[in-house]
Every structure is written in structure tokens, then in C-alpha cells.
PDB file of N, CA and C in Angstrom:
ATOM      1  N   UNK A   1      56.597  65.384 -57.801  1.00  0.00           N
ATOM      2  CA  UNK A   1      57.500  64.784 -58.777  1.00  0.00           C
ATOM      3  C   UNK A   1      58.858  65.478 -58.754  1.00  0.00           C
ATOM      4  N   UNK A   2      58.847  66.800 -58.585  1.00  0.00           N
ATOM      5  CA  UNK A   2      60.448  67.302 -58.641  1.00  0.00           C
ATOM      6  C   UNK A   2      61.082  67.054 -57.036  1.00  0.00           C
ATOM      7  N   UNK A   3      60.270  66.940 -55.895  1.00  0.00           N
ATOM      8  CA  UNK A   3      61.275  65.903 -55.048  1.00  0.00           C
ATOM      9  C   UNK A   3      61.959  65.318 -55.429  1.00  0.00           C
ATOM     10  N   UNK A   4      61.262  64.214 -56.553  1.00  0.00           N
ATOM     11  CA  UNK A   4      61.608  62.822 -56.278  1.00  0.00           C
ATOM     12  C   UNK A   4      62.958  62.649 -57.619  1.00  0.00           C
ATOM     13  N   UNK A   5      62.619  64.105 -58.357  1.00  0.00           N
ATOM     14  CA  UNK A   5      64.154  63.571 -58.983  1.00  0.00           C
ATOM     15  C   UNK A   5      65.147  64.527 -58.588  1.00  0.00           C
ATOM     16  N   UNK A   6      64.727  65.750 -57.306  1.00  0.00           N
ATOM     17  CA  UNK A   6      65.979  66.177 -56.958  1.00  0.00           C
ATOM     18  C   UNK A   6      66.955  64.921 -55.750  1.00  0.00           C
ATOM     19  N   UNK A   7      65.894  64.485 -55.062  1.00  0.00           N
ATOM     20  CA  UNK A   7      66.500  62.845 -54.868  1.00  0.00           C
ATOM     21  C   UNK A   7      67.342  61.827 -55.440  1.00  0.00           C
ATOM     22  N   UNK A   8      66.651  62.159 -56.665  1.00  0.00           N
ATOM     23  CA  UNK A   8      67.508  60.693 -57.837  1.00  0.00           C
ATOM     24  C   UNK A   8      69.092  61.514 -58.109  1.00  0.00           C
ATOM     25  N   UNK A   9      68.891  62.963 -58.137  1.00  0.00           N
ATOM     26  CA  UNK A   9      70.115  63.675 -58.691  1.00  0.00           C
ATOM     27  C   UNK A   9      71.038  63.544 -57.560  1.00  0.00           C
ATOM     28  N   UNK A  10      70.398  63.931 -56.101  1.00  0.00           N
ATOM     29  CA  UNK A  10      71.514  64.178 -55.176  1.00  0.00           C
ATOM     30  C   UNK A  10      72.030  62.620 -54.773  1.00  0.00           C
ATOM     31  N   UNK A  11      71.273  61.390 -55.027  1.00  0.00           N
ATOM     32  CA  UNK A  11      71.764  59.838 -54.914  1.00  0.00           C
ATOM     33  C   UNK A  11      72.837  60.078 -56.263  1.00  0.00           C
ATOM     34  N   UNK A  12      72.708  60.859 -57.372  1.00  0.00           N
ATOM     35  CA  UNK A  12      73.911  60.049 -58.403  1.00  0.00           C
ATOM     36  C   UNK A  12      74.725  61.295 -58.047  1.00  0.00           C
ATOM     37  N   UNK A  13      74.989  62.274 -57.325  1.00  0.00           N
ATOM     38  CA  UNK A  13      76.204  62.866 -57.194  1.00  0.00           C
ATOM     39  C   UNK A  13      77.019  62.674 -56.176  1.00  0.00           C
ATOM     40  N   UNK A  14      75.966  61.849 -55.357  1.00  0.00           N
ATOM     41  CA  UNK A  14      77.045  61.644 -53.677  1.00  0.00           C
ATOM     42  C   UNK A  14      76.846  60.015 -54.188  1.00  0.00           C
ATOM     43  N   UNK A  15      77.856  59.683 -53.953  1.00  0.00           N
ATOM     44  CA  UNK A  15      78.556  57.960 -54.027  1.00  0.00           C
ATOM     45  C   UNK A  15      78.063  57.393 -52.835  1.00  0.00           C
ATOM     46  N   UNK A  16      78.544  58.062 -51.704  1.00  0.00           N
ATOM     47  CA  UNK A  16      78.529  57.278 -50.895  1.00  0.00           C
ATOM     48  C   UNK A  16      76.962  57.072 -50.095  1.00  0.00           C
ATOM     49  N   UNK A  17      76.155  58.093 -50.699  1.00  0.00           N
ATOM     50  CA  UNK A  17      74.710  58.223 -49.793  1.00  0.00           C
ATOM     51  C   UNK A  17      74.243  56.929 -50.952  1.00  0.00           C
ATOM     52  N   UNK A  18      74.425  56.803 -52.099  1.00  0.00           N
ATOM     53  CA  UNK A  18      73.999  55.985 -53.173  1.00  0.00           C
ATOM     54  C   UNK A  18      74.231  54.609 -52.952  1.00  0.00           C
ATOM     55  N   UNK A  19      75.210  54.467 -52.375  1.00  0.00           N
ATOM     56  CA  UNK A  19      75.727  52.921 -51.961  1.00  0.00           C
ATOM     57  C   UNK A  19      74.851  52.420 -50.325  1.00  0.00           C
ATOM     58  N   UNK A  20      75.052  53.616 -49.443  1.00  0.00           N
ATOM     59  CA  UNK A  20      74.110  53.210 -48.193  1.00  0.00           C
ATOM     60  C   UNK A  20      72.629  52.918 -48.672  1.00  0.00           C
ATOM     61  N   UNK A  21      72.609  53.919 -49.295  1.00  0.00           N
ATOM     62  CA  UNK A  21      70.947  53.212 -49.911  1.00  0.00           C
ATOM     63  C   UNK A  21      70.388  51.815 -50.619  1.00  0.00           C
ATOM     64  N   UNK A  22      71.705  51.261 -50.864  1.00  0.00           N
ATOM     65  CA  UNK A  22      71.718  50.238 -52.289  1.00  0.00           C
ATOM     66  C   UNK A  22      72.143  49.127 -51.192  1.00  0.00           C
ATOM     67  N   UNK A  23      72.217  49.258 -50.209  1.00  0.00           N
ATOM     68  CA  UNK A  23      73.262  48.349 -49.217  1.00  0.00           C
ATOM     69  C   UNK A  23      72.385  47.831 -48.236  1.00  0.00           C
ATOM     70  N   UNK A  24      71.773  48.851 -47.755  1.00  0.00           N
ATOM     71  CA  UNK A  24      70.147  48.670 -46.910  1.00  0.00           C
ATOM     72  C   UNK A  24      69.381  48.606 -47.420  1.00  0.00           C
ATOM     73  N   UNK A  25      68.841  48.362 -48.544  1.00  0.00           N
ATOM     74  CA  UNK A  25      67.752  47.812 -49.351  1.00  0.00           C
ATOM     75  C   UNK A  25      68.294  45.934 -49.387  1.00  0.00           C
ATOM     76  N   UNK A  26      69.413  46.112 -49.735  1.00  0.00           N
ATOM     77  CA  UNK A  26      69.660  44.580 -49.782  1.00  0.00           C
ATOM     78  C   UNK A  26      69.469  43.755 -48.382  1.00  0.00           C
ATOM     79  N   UNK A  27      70.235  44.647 -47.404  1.00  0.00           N
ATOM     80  CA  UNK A  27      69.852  43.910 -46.194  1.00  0.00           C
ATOM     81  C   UNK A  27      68.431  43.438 -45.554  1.00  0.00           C
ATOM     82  N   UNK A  28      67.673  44.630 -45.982  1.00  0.00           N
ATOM     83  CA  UNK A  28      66.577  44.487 -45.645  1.00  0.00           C
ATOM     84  C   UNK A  28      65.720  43.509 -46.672  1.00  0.00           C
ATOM     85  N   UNK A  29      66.000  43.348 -47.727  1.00  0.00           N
ATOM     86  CA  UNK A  29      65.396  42.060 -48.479  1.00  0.00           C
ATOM     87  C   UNK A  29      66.267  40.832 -48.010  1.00  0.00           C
ATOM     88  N   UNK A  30      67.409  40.863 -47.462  1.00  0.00           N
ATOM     89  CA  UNK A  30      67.724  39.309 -47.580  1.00  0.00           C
ATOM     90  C   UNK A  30      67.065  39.434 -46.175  1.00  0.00           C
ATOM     91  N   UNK A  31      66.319  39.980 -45.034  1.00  0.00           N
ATOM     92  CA  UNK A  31      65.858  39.742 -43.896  1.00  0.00           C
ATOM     93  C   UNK A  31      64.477  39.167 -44.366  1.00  0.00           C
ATOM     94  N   UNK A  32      63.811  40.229 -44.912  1.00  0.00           N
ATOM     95  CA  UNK A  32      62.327  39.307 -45.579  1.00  0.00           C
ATOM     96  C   UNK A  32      62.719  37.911 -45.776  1.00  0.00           C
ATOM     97  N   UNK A  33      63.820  37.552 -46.674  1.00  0.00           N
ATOM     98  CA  UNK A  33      63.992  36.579 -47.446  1.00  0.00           C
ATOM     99  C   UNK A  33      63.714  35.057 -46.450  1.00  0.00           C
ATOM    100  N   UNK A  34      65.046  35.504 -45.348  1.00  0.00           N
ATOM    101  CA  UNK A  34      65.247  34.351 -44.100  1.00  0.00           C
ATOM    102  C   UNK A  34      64.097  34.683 -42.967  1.00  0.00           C
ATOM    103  N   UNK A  35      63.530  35.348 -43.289  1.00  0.00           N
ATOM    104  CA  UNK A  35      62.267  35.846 -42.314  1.00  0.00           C
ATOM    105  C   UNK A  35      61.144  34.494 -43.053  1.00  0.00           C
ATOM    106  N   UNK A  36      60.497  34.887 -44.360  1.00  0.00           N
ATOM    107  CA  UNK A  36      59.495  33.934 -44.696  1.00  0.00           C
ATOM    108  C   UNK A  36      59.837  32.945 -45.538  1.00  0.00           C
ATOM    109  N   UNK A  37      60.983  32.581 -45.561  1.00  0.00           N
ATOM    110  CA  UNK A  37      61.486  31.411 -46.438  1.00  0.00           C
ATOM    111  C   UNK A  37      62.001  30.152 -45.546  1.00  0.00           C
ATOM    112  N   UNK A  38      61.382  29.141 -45.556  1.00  0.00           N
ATOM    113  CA  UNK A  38      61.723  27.956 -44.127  1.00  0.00           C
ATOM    114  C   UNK A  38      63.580  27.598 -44.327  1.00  0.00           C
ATOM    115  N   UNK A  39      64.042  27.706 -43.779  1.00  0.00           N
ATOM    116  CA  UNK A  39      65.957  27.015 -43.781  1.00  0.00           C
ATOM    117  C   UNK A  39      65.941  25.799 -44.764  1.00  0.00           C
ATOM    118  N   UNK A  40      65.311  25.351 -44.756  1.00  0.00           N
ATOM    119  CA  UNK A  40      66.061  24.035 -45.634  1.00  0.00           C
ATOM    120  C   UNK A  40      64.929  24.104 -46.872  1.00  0.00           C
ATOM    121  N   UNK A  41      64.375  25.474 -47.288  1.00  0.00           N
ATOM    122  CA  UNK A  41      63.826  25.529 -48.525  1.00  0.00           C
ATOM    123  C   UNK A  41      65.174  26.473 -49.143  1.00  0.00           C
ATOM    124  N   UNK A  42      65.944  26.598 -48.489  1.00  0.00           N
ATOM    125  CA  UNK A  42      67.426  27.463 -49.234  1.00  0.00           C
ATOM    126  C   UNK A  42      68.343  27.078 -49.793  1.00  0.00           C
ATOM    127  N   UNK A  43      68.319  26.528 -51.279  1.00  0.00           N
ATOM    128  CA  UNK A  43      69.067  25.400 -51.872  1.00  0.00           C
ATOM    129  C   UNK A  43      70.510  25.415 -51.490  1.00  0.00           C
ATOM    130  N   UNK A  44      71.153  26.875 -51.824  1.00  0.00           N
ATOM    131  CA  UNK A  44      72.229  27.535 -52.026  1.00  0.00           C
ATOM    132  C   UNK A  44      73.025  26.893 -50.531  1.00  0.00           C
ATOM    133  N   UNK A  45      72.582  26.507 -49.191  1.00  0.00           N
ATOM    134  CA  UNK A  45      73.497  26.787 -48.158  1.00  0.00           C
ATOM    135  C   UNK A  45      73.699  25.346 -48.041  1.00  0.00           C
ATOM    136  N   UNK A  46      73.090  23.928 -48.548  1.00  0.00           N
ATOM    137  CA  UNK A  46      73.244  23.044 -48.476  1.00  0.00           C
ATOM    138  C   UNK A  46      74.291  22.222 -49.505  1.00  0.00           C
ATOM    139  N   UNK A  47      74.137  23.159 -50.871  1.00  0.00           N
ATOM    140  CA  UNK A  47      75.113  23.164 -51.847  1.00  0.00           C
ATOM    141  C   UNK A  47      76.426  23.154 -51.598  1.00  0.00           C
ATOM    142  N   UNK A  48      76.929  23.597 -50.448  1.00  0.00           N
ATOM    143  CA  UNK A  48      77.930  24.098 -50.218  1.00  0.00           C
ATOM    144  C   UNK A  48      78.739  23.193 -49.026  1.00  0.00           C
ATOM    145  N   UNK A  49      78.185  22.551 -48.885  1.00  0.00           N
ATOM    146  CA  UNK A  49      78.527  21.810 -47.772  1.00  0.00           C
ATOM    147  C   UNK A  49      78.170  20.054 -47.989  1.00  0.00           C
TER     148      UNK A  49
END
């Protein structure tokens, strides 16, 4: 347990390690996302066009 919040401390004092982390989590969910979600079950890209 004190890993895991000298972790949480050194993510809220460095900005920029906090944002790579927050940045590649997203990427890597919108890959799941277009990975098991069929193209034209994606409301949003047809909306638009």
C-alpha cells in the first residue's frame, strides 16, 4: 500500500509524468473501443457527415 501512494504523490507532483499517464490510458481505451465495437455501430462518425 505505501507504493501505491508514493506513486499517487510522485503522479501529482510531476505534471508531465501525470498527463503521459492520463494520455495512454485514453489511447489505449479508444483502441479497445475500435478494436470490439463494429464501424457503423459508432453513432458519433456518421453524425458528422
Amino acid at each position: 500500500m505505501k507504493l501505491m501512494s508514493n506513486f499517487i504523490n510522485e503522479i501529482k507532483k510531476n505534471r508531465a509524468l501525470g498527463f503521459a499517464l492520463v494520455s495512454s490510458i485514453v489511447v489505449i481505451l479508444a483502441i479497445l473501443v475500435l478494436t470490439f465495437e463494429p464501424f457503423a455501430e459508432i453513432p458519433f462518425v456518421y453524425n458528422q457527415f
